[in-house]
Protein backbone atom coordinates (compact mmCIF):
# COMPACT_ATOMS: atom_id res chain seq x y z
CA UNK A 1 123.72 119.87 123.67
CA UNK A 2 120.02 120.42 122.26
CA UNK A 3 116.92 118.88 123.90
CA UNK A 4 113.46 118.05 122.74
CA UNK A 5 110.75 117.54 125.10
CA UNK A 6 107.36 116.08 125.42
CA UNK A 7 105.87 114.45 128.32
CA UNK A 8 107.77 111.13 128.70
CA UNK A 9 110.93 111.70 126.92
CA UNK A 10 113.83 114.29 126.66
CA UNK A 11 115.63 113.84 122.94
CA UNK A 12 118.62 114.65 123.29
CA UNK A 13 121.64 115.69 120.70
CA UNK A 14 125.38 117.16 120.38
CA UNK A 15 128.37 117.50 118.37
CA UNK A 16 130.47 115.01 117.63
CA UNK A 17 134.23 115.02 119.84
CA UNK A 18 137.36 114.70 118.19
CA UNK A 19 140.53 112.56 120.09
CA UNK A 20 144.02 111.73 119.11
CA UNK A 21 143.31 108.05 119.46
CA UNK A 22 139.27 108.10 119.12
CA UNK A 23 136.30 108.83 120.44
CA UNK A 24 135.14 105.90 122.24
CA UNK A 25 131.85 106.87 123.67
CA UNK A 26 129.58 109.41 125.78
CA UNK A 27 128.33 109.81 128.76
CA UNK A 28 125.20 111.40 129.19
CA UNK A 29 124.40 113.38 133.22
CA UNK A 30 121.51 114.17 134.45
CA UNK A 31 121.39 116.25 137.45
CA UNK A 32 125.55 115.86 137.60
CA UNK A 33 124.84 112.31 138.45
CA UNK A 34 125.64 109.29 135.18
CA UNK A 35 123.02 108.51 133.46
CA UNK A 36 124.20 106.25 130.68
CA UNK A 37 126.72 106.23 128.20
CA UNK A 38 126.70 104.98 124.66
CA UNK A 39 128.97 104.54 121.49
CA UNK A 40 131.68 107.09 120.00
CA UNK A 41 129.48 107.37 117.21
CA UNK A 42 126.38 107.83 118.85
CA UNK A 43 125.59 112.23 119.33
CA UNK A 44 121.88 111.64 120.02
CA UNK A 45 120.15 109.89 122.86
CA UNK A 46 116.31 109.33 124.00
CA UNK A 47 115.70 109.55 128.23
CA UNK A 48 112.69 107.91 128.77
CA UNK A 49 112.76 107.89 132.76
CA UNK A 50 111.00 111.22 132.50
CA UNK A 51 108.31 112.35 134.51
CA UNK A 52 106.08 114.83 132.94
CA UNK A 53 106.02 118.50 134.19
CA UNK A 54 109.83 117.98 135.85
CA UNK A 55 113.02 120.28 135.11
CA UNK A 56 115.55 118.46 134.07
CA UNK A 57 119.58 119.39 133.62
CA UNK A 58 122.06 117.36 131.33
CA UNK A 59 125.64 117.54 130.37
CA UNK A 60 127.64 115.36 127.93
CA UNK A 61 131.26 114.39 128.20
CA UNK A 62 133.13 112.31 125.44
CA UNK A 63 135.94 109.45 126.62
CA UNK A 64 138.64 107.64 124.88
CA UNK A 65 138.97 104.02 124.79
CA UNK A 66 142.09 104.87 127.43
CA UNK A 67 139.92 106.15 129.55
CA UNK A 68 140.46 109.64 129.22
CA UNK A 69 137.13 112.08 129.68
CA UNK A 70 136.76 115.12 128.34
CA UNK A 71 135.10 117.91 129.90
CA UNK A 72 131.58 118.22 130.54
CA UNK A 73 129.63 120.07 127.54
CA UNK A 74 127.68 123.08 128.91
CA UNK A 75 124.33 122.36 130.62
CA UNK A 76 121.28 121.78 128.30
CA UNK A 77 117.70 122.21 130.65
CA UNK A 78 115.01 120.70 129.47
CA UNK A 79 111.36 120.97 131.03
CA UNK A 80 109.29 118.57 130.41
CA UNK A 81 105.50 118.93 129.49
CA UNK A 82 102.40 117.79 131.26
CA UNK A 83 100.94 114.48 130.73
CA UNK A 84 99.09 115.73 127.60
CA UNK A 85 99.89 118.61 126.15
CA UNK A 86 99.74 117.40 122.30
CA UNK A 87 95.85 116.70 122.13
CA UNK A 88 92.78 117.90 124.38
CA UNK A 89 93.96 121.21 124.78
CA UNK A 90 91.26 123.19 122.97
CA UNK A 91 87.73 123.22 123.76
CA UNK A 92 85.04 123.73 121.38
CA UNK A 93 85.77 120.71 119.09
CA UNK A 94 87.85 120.61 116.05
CA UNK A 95 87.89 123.39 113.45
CA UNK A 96 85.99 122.70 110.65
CA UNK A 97 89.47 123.07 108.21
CA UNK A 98 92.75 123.35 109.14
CA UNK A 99 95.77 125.56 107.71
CA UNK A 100 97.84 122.80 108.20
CA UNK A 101 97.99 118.78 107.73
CA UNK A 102 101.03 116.62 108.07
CA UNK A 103 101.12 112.90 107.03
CA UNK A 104 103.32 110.76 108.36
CA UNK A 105 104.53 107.31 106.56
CA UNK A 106 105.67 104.57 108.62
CA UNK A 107 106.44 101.31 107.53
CA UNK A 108 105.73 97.56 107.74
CA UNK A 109 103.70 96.85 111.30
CA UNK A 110 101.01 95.58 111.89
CA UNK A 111 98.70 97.23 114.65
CA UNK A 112 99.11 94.11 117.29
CA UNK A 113 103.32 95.03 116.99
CA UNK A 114 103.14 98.49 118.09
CA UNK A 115 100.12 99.31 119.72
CA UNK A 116 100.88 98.35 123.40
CA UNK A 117 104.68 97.28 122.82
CA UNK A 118 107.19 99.03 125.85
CA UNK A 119 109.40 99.55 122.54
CA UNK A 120 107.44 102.57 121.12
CA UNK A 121 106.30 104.59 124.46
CA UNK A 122 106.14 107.33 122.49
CA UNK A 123 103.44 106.31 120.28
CA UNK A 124 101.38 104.45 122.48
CA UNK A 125 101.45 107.60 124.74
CA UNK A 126 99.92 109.71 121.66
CA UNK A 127 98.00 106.76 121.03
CA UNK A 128 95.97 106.90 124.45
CA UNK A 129 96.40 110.63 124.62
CA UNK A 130 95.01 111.47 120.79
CA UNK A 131 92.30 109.82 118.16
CA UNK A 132 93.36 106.31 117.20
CA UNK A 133 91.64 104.07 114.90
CA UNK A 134 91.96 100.45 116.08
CA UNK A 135 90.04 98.55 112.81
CA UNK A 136 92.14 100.96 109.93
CA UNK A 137 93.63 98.26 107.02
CA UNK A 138 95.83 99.09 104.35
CA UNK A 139 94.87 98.85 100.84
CA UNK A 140 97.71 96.97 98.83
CA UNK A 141 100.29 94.31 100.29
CA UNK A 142 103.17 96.38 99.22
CA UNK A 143 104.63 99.74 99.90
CA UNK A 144 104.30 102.22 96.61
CA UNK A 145 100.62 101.33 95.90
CA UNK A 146 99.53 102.14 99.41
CA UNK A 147 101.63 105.05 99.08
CA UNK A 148 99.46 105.84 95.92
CA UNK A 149 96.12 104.90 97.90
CA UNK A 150 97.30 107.55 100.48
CA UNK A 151 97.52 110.42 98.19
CA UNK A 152 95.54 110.08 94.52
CA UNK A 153 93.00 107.55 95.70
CA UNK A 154 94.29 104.82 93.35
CA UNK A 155 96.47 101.63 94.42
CA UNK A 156 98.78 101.76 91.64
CA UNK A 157 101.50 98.86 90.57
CA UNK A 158 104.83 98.95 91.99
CA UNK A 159 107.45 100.94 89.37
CA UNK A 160 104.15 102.62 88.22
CA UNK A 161 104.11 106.18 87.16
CA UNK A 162 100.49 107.34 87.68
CA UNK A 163 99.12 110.46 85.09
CA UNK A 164 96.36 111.45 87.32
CA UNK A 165 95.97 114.19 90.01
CA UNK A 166 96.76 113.72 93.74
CA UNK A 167 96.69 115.42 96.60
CA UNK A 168 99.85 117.37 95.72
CA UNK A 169 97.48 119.24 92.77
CA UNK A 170 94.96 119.67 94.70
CA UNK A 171 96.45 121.93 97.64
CA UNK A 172 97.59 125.43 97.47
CA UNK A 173 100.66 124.68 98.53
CA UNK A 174 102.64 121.69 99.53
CA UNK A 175 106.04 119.90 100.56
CA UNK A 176 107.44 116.06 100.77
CA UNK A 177 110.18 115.56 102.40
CA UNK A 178 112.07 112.53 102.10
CA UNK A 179 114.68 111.33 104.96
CA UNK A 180 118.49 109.99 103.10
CA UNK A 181 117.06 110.86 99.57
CA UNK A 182 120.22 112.07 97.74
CA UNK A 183 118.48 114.47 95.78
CA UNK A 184 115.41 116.16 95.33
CA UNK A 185 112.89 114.02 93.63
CA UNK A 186 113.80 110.75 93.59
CA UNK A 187 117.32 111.11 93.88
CA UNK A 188 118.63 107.80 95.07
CA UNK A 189 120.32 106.98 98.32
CA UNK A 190 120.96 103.80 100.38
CA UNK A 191 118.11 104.62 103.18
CA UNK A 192 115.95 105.96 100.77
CA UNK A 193 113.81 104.46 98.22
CA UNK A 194 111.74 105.71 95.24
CA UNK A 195 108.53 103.41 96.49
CA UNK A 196 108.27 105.55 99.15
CA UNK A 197 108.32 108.39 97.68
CA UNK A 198 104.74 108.96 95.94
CA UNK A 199 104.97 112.56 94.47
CA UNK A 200 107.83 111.26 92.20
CA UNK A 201 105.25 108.90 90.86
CA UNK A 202 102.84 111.42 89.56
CA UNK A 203 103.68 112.89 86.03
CA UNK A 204 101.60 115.93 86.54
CA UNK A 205 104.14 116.92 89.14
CA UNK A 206 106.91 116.74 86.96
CA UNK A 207 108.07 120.45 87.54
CA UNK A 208 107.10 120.97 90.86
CA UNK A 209 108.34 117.82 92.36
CA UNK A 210 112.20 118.67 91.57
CA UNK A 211 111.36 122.35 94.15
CA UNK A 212 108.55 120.52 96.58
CA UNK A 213 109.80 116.53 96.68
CA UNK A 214 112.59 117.51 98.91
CA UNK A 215 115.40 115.87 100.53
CA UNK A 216 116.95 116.03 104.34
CA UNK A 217 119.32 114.91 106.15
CA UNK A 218 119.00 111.77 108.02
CA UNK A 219 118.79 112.59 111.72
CA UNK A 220 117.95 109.75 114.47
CA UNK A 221 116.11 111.96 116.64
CA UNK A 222 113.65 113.55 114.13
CA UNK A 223 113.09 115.11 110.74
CA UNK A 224 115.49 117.86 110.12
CA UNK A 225 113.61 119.52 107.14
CA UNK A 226 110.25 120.57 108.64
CA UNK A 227 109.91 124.29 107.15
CA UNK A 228 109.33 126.99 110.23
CA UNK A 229 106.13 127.95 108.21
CA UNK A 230 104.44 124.68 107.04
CA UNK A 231 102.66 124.47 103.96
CA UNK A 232 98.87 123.72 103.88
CA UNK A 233 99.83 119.82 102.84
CA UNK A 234 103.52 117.93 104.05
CA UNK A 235 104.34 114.57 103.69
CA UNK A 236 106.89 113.10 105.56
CA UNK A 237 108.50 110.09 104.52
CA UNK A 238 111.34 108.79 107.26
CA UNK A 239 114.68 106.56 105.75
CA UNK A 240 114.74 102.94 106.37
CA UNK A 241 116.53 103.38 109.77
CA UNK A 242 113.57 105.31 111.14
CA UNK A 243 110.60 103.58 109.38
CA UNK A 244 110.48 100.17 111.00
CA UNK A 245 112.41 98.54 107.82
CA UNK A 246 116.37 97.83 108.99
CA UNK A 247 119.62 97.54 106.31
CA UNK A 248 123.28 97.26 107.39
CA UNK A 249 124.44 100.48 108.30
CA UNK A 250 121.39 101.17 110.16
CA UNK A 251 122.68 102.27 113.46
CA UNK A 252 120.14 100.14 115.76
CA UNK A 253 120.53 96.84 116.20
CA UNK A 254 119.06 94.41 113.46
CA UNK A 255 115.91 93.47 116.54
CA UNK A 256 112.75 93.99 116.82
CA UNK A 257 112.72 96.05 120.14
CA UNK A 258 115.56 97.85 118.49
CA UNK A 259 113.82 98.61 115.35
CA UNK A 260 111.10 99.97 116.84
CA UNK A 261 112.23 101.57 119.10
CA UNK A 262 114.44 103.94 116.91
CA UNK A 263 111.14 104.71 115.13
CA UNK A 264 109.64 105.45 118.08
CA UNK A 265 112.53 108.40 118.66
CA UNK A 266 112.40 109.25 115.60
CA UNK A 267 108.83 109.49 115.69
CA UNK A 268 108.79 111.62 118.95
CA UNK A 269 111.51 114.25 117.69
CA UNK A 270 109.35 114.97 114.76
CA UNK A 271 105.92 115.34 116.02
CA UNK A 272 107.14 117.29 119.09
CA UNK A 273 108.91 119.90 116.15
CA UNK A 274 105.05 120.55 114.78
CA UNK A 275 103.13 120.24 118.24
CA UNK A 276 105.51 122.86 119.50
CA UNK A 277 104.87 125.56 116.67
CA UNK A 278 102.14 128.29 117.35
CA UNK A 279 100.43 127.22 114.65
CA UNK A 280 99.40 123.78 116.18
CA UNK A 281 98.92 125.00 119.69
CA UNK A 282 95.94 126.97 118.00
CA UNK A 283 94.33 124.40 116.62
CA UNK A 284 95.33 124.86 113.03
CA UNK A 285 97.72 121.95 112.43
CA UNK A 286 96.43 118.14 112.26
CA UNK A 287 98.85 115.17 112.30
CA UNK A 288 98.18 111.70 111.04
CA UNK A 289 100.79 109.01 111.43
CA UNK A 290 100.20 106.09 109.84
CA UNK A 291 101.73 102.64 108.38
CA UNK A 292 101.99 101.62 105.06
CA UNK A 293 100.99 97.86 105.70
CA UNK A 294 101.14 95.54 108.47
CA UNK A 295 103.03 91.93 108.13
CA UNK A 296 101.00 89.45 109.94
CA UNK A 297 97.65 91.04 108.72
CA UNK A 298 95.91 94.15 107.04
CA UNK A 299 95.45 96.00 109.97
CA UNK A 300 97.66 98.92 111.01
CA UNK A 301 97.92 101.54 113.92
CA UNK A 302 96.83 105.32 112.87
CA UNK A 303 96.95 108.20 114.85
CA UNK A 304 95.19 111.70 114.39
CA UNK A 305 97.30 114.41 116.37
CA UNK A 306 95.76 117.92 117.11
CA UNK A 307 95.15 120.41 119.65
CA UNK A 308 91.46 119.67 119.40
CA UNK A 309 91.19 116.13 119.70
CA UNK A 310 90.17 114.12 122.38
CA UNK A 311 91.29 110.98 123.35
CA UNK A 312 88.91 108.44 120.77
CA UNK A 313 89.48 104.48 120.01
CA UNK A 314 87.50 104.48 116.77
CA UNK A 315 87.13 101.00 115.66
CA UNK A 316 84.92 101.89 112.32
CA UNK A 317 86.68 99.87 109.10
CA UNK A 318 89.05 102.71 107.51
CA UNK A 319 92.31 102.18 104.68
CA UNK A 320 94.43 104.71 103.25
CA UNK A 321 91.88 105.87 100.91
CA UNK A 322 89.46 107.07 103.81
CA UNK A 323 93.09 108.53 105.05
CA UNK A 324 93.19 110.76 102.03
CA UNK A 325 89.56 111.47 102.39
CA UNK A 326 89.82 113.02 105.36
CA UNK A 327 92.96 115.12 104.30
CA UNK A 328 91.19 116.43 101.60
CA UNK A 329 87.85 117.07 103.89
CA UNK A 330 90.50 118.88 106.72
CA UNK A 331 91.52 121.14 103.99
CA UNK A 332 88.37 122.14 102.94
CA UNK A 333 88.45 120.58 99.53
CA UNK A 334 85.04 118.94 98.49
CA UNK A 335 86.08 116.84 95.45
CA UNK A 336 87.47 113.68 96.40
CA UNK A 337 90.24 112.00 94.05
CA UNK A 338 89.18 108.28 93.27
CA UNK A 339 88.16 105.50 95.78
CA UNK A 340 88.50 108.25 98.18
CA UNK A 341 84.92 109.25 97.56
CA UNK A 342 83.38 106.32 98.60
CA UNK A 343 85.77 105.92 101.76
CA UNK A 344 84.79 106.04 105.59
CA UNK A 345 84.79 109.30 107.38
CA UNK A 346 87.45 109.18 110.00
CA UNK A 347 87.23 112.89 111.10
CA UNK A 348 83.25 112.48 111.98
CA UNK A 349 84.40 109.28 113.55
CA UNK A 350 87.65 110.12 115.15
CA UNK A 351 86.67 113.53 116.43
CA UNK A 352 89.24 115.67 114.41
């Protein structure tokens, strides 16, 4: 059994169990005592009844639908943090360019769904613990044009290959990485899908986006590709179980609350992976999570996640172009690709 931690939640995951007659489910112990069980094809869970700061001990045992338990896995401790240990930490302010950013692409929400819904603790915990901008918009009414927006400063058409630069050719070095996608750049899958996958788009990448547009495994607690040494620029595009869209096969239930809440665990597992490097606890890495478009209006929830950021409800009028402004800004770059250079400035504004 492997746990991630954070403040509120313990992420928890294990092996699958093999029976004679099948597995039927798990159950999950905390402290030897049940805590819950859930399907045989479930090996990841989320405890949310956390407190922060608290030592925690679990075990996992797998049963039969005869009622037959195996034994309890070995014990998995998990610790969790303090109330806010992902921004705040650093005095001083923010750096004036970071080593490291990481964009985040979530999908299809608008800001009134998620912001304050007991679905997604996680966020809204990072959401009154970070920089969030309450009056951001979205640029485009469908998903590959703001993906576009987000990273070359044009709102391209859907299906549209773009011959400009982007982001991608702008940093020294870079990765995507694309939940489900069956191959590297662009290659297909049932999760996945090529409109959410913008450095695919951009002919100038050609080359370099069959090595940096990379595929991983699809994981319900978190991103399993994040590189140990991050690049200066990652984008990380979740599949369509873990980015607020649902299809059959999807294994949350086709709700809202459920839907949301898997992105929310999803969510969790893969910030906590960057939050816990060295790297980030320095003040060199910056996190933005974002959403591509919202469904009953423009506006969407974004997050800025760093060390050096203090907790900031920016309502100044931002999109994803003002998003890719202050990427470019955070990495030190001064020339800003298309409507970017005439966006808002969400670091002065946000603190980060």
């Amino acid at each position: 059994m492997r746990p991630r931690v954070g403040s509120s939640q313990v992420d928890l995951s294990w092996a699958a169990s093999t029976d004679d007659i099948g597995v039927a489910g798990y159950t999950i112990y905390r402290g030897g005592a049940q805590l819950t069980t859930v399907g045989g094809t479930d090996t990841a869970f989320a405890d949310t009844s956390v407190k922060p700061s608290t030592t925690y001990t679990y075990t996992v045992d797998a049963f039969d639908s005869a009622g037959n338990h195996s034994p309890q896995s070995g014990s998995a401790t998990a610790t969790t943090t303090g109330a806010n240990d992902r921004c705040g930490q650093l005095a001083g302010g923010p750096p004036a360019t970071y080593s490291h950013v990481v964009v985040i692409m979530e999908e299809n929400a608008s800001y009134g769904a998620v912001i304050g819904n007991a679905s997604a603790p996680y966020l809204n915990a990072v959401a009154q613990e970070c920089a969030l901008a309450t009056n951001y918009h979205e640029d485009a009414g469908v998903s590959q044009p703001n993906y576009m927006a987000a990273t070359g400063g044009f709102a391209t058409g859907v299906g549209v290959f773009d011959h400009t630069a982007s982001i991608f050719s702008q940093v020294p070095s870079w990765i995507e990485l694309e939940e489900s996608m069956g191959a590297n750049c662009g290659g297909g899958g049932a999760f996945y899908k090529t409109g959410h996958d913008p450095a695919y788009w951009y002919t100038p990448l050609a080359s370099a986006c069959k090595t940096h547009d990379v595929s991983m495994k699809g994981s319900d607690s978190g991103a399993t590709g994040i590189p140990s040494q991050l690049p200066a620029y990652t984008w990380i595009t979740p599949n369509l179980c873990h980015d607020h869209h649902w299809l059959a096969g999807c294994p949350e239930a086709d709700t809202a609350p459920a839907i949301l809440k898997a992105m929310d665990v999803w969510l969790s597992g893969t910030v906590q992976q960057i939050t816990a490097t060295a790297d980030y606890k320095l003040g060199r890495t910056l996190i933005l999570v974002t959403f591509d478009e919202g469904t009953t209006d423009t506006r969407v929830a974004t997050i800025a996640i760093s060390a050096a950021v203090q907790p900031v409800r920016d309502g100044a009028q931002y999109d994803h172009y003002a998003l890719l402004r202050a990427t470019e800004n955070a990495l030190g770059i001064g020339a800003y690709l298309g409507k970017a250079a005439g966006a808002g400035d969400m670091r002065a504004g946000m603190g980060f």
